[in-house]
PDB file of N, CA and C in Angstrom:
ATOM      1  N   UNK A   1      77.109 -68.044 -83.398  1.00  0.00           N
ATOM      2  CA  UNK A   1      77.968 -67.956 -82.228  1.00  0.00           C
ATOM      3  C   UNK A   1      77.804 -66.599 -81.542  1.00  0.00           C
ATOM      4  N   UNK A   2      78.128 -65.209 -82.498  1.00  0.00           N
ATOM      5  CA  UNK A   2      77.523 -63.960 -81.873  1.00  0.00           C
ATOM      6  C   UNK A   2      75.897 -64.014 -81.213  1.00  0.00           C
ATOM      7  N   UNK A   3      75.317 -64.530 -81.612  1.00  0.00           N
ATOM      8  CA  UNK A   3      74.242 -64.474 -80.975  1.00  0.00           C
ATOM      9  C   UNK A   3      74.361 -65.581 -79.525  1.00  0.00           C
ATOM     10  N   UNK A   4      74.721 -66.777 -79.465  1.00  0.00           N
ATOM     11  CA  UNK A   4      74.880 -67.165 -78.387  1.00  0.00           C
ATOM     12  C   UNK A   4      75.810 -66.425 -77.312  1.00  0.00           C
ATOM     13  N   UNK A   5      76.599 -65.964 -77.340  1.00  0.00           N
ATOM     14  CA  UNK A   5      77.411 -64.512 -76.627  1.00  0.00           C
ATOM     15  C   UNK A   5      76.665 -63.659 -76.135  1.00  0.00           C
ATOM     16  N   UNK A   6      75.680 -63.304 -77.335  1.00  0.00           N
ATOM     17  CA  UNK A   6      74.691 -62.045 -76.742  1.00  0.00           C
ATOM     18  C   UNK A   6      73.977 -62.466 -75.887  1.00  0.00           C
ATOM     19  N   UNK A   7      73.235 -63.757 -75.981  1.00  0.00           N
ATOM     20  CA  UNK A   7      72.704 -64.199 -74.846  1.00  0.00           C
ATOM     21  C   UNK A   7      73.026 -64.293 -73.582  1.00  0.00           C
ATOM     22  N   UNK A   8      74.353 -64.652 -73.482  1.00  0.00           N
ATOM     23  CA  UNK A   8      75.263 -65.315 -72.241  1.00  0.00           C
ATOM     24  C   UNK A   8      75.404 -63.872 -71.517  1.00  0.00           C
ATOM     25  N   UNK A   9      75.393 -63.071 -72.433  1.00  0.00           N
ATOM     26  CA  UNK A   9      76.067 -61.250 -71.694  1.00  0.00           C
ATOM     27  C   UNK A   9      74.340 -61.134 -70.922  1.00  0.00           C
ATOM     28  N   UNK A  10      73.208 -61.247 -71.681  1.00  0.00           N
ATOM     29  CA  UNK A  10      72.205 -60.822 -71.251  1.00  0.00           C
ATOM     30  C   UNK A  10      71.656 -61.639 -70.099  1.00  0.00           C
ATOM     31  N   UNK A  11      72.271 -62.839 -69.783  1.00  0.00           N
ATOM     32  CA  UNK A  11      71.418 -63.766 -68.993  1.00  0.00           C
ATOM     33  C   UNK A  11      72.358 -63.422 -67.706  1.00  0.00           C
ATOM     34  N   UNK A  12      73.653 -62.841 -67.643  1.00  0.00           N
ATOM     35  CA  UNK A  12      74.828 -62.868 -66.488  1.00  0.00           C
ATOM     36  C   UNK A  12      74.118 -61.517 -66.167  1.00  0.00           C
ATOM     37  N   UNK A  13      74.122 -60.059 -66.821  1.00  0.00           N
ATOM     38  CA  UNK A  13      72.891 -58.801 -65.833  1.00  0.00           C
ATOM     39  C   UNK A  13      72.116 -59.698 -65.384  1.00  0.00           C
ATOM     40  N   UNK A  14      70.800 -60.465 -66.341  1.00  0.00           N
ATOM     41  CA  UNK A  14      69.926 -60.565 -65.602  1.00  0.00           C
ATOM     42  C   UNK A  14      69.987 -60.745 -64.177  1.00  0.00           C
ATOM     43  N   UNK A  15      70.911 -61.818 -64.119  1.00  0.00           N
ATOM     44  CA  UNK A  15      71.680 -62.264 -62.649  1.00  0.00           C
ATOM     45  C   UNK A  15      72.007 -61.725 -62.001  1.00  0.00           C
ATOM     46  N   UNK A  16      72.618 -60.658 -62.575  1.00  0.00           N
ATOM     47  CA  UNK A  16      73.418 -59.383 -61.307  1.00  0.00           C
ATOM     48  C   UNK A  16      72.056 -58.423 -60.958  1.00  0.00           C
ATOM     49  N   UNK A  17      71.114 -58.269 -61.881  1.00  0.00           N
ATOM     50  CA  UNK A  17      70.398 -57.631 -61.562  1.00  0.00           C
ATOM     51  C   UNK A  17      69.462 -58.379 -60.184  1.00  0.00           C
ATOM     52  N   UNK A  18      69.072 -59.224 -60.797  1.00  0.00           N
ATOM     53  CA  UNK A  18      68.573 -60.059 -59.567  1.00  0.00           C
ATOM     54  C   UNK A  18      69.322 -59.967 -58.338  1.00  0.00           C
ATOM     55  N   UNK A  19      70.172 -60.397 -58.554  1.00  0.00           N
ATOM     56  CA  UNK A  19      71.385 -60.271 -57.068  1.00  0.00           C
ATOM     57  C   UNK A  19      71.005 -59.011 -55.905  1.00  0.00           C
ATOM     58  N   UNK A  20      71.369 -57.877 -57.130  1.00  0.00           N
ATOM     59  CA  UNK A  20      71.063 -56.750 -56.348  1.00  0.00           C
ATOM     60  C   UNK A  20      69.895 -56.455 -55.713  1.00  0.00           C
ATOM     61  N   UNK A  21      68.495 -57.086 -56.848  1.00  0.00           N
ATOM     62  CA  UNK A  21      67.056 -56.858 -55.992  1.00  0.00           C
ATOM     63  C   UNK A  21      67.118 -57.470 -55.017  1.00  0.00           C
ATOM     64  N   UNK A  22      67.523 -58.482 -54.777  1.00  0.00           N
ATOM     65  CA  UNK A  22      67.293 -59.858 -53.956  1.00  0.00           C
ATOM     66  C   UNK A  22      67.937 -59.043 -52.287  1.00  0.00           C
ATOM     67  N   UNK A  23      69.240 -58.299 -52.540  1.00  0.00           N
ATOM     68  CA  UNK A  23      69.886 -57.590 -51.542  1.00  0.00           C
ATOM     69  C   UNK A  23      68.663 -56.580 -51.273  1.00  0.00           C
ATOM     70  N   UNK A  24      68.556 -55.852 -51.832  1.00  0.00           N
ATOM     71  CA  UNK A  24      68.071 -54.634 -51.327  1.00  0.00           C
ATOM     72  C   UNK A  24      66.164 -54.797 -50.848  1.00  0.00           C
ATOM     73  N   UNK A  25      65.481 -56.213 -50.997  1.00  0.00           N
ATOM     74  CA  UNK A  25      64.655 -56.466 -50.656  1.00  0.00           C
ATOM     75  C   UNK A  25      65.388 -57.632 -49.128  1.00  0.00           C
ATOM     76  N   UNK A  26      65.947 -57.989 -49.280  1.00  0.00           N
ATOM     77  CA  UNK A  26      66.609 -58.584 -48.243  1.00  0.00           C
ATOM     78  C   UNK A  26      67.230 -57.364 -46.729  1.00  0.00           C
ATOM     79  N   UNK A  27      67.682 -56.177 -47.361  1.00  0.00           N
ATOM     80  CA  UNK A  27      67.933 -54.556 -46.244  1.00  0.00           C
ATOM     81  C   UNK A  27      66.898 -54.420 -45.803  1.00  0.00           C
ATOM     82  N   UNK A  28      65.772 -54.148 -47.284  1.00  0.00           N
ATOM     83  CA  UNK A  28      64.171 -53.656 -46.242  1.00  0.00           C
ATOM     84  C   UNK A  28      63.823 -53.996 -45.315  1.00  0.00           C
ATOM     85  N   UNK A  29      63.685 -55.632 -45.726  1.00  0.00           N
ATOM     86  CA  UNK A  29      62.748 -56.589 -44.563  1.00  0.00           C
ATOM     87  C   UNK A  29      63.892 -56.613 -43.373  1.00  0.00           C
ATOM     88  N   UNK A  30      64.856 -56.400 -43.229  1.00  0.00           N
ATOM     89  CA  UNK A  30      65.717 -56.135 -42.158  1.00  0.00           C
ATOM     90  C   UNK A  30      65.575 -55.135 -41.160  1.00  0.00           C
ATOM     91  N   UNK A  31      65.275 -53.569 -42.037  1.00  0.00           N
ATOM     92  CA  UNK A  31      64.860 -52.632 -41.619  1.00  0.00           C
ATOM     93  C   UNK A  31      63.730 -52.704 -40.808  1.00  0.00           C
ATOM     94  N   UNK A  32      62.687 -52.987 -41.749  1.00  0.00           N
ATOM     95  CA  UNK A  32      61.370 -53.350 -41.377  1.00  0.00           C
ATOM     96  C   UNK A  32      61.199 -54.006 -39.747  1.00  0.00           C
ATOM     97  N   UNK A  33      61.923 -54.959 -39.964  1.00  0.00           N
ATOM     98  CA  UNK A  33      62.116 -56.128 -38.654  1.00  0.00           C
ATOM     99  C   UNK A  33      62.462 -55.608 -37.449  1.00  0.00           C
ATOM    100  N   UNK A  34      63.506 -54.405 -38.072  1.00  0.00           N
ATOM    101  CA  UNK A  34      63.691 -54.068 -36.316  1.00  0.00           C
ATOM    102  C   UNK A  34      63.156 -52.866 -36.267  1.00  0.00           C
ATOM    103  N   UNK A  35      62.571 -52.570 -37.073  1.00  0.00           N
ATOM    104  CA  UNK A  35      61.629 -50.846 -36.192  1.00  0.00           C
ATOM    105  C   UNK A  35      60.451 -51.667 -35.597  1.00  0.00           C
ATOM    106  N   UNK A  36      59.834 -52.880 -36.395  1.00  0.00           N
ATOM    107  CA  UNK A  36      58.382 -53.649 -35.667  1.00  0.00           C
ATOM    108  C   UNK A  36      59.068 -54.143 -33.863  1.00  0.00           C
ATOM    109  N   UNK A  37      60.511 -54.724 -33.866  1.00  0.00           N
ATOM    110  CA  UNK A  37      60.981 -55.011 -32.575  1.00  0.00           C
ATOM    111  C   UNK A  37      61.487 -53.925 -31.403  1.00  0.00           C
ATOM    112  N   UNK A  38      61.302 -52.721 -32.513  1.00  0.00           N
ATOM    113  CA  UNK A  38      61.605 -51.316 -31.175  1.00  0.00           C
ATOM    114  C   UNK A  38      60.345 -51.277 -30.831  1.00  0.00           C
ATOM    115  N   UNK A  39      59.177 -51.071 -32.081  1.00  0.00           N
ATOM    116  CA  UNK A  39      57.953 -50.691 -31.132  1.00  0.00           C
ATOM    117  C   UNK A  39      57.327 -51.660 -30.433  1.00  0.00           C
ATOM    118  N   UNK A  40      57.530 -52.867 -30.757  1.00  0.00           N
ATOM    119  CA  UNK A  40      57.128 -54.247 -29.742  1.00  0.00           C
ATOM    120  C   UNK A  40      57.651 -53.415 -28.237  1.00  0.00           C
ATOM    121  N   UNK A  41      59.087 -53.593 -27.900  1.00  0.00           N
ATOM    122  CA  UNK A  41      59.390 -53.480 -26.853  1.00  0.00           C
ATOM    123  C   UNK A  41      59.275 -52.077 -26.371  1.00  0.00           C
ATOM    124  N   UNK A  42      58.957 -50.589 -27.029  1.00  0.00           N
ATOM    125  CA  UNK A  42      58.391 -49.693 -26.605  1.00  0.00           C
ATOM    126  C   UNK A  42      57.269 -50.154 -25.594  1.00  0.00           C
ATOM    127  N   UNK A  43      56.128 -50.921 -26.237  1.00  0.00           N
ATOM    128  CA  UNK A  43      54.474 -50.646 -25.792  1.00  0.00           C
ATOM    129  C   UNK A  43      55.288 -51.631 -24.761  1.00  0.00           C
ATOM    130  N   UNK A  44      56.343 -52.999 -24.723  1.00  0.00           N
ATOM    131  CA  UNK A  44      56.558 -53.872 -23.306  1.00  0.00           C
ATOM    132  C   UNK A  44      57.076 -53.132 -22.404  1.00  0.00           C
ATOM    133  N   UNK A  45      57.668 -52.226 -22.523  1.00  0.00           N
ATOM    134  CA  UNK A  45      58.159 -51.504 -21.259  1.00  0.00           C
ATOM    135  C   UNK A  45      56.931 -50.219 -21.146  1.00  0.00           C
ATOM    136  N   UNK A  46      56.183 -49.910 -21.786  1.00  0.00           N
ATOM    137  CA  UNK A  46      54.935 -48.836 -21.321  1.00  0.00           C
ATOM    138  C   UNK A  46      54.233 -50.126 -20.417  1.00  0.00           C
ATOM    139  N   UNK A  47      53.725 -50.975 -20.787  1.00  0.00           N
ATOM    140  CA  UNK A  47      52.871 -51.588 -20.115  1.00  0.00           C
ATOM    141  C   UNK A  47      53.416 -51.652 -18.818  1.00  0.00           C
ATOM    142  N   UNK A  48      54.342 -52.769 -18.752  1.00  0.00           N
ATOM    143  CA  UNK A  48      55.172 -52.916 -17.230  1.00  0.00           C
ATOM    144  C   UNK A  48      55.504 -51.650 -16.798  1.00  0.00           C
ATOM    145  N   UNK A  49      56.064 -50.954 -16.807  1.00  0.00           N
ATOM    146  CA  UNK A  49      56.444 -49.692 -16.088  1.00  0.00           C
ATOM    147  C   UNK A  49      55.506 -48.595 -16.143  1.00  0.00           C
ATOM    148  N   UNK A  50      54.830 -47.830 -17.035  1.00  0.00           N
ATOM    149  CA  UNK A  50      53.949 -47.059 -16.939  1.00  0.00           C
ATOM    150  C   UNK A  50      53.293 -46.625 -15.776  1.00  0.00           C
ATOM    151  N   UNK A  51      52.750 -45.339 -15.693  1.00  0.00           N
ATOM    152  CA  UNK A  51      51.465 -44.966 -14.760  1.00  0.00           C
ATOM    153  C   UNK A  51      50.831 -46.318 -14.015  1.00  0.00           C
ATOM    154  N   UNK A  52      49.780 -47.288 -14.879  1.00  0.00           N
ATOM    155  CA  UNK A  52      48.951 -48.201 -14.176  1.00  0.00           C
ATOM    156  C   UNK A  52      49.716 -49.341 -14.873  1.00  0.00           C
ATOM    157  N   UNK A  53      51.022 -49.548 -14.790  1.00  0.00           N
ATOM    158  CA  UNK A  53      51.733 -50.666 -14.978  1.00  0.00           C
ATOM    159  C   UNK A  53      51.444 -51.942 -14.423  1.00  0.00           C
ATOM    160  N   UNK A  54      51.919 -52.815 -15.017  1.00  0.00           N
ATOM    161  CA  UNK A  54      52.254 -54.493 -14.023  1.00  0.00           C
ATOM    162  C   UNK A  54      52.445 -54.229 -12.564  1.00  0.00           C
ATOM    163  N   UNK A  55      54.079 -53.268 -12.538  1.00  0.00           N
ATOM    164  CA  UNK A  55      54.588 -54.077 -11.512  1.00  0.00           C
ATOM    165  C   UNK A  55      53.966 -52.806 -10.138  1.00  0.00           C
ATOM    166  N   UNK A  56      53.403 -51.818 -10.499  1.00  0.00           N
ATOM    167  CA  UNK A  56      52.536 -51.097 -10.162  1.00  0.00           C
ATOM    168  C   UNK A  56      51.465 -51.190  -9.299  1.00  0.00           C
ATOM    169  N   UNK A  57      50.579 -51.965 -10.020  1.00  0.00           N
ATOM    170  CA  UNK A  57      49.205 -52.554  -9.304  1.00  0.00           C
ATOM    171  C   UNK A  57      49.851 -54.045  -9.103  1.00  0.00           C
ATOM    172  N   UNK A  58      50.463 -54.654  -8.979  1.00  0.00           N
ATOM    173  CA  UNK A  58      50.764 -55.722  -8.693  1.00  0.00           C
ATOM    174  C   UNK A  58      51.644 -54.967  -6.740  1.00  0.00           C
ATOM    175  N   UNK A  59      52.243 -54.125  -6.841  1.00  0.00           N
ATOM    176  CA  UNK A  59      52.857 -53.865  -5.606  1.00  0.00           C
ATOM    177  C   UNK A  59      51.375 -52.774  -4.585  1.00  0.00           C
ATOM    178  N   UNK A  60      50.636 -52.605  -5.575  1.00  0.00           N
ATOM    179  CA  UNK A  60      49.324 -52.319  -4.754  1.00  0.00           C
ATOM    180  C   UNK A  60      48.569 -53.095  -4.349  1.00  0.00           C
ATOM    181  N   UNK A  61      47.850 -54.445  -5.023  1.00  0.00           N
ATOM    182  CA  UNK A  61      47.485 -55.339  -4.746  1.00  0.00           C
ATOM    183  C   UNK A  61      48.107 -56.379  -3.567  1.00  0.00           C
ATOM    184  N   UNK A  62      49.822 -56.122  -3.554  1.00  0.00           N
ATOM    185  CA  UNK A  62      50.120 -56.185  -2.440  1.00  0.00           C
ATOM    186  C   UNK A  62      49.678 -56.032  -0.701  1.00  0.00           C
ATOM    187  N   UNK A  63      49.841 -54.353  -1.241  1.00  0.00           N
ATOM    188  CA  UNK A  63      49.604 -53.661   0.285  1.00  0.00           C
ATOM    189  C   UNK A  63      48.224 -54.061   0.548  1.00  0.00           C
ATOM    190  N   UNK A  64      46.805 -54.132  -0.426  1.00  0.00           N
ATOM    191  CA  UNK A  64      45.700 -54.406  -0.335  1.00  0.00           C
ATOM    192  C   UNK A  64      45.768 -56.133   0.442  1.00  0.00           C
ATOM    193  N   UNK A  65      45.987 -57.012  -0.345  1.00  0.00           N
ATOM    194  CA  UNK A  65      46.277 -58.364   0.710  1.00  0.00           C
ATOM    195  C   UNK A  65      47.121 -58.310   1.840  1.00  0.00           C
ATOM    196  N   UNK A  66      48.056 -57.409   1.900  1.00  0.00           N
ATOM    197  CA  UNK A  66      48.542 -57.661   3.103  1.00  0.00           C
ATOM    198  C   UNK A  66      47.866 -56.806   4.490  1.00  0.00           C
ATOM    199  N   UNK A  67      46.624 -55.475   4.181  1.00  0.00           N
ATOM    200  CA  UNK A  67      45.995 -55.031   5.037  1.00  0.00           C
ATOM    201  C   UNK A  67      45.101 -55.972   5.310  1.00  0.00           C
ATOM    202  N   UNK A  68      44.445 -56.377   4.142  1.00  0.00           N
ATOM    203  CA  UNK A  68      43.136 -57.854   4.643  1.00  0.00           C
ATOM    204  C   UNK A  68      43.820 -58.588   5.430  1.00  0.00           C
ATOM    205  N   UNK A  69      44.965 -59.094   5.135  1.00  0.00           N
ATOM    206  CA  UNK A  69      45.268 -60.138   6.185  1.00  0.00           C
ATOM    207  C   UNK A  69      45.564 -59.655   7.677  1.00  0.00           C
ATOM    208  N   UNK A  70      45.864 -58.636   8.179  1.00  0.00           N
ATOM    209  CA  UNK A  70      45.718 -58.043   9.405  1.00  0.00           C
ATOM    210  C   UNK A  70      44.510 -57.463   9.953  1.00  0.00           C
ATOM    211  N   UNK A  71      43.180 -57.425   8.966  1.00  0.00           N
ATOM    212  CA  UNK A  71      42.080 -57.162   9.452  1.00  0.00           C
ATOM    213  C   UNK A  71      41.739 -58.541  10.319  1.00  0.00           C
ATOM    214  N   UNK A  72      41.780 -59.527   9.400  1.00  0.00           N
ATOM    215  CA  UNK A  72      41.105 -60.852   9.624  1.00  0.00           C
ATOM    216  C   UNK A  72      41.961 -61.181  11.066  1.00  0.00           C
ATOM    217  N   UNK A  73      43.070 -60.521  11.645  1.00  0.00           N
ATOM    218  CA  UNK A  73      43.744 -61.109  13.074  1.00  0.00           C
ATOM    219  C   UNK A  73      43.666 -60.350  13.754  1.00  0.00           C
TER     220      UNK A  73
END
């Protein structure tokens, strides 16, 4: 009977121990997750906004079609 006890004590840590890894690998990948989603949206707002951005050469490419089209009239 003492020995089935000893077991039962050793198999309930095991459990808690687990518990706790299970948490604290569960924080990391949390962590992890959102520093990869700051620098995602770092480089999305360098691209679009930046020096030679999207909306940049897209409002140059503008003025460029809209001078062609007053050459051609």
């Amino acid at each position: 009977m003492k020995k089935m006890m000893k077991n039962d004590v050793k198999n309930k840590n095991h459990v808690r121990v687990g518990l706790m890894f299970n948490r604290g690998i569960t924080l990391i990948t949390l962590v992890i997750t959102i520093l990869i989603l700051i620098i995602l949206v770092g480089v999305a707002i360098n691209i679009s906004i930046g020096n030679n951005g999207i909306f940049r050469r897209a409002k140059e490419e503008k003025n460029l079609y809209t001078n062609s089209q007053r050459i051609e009239k």
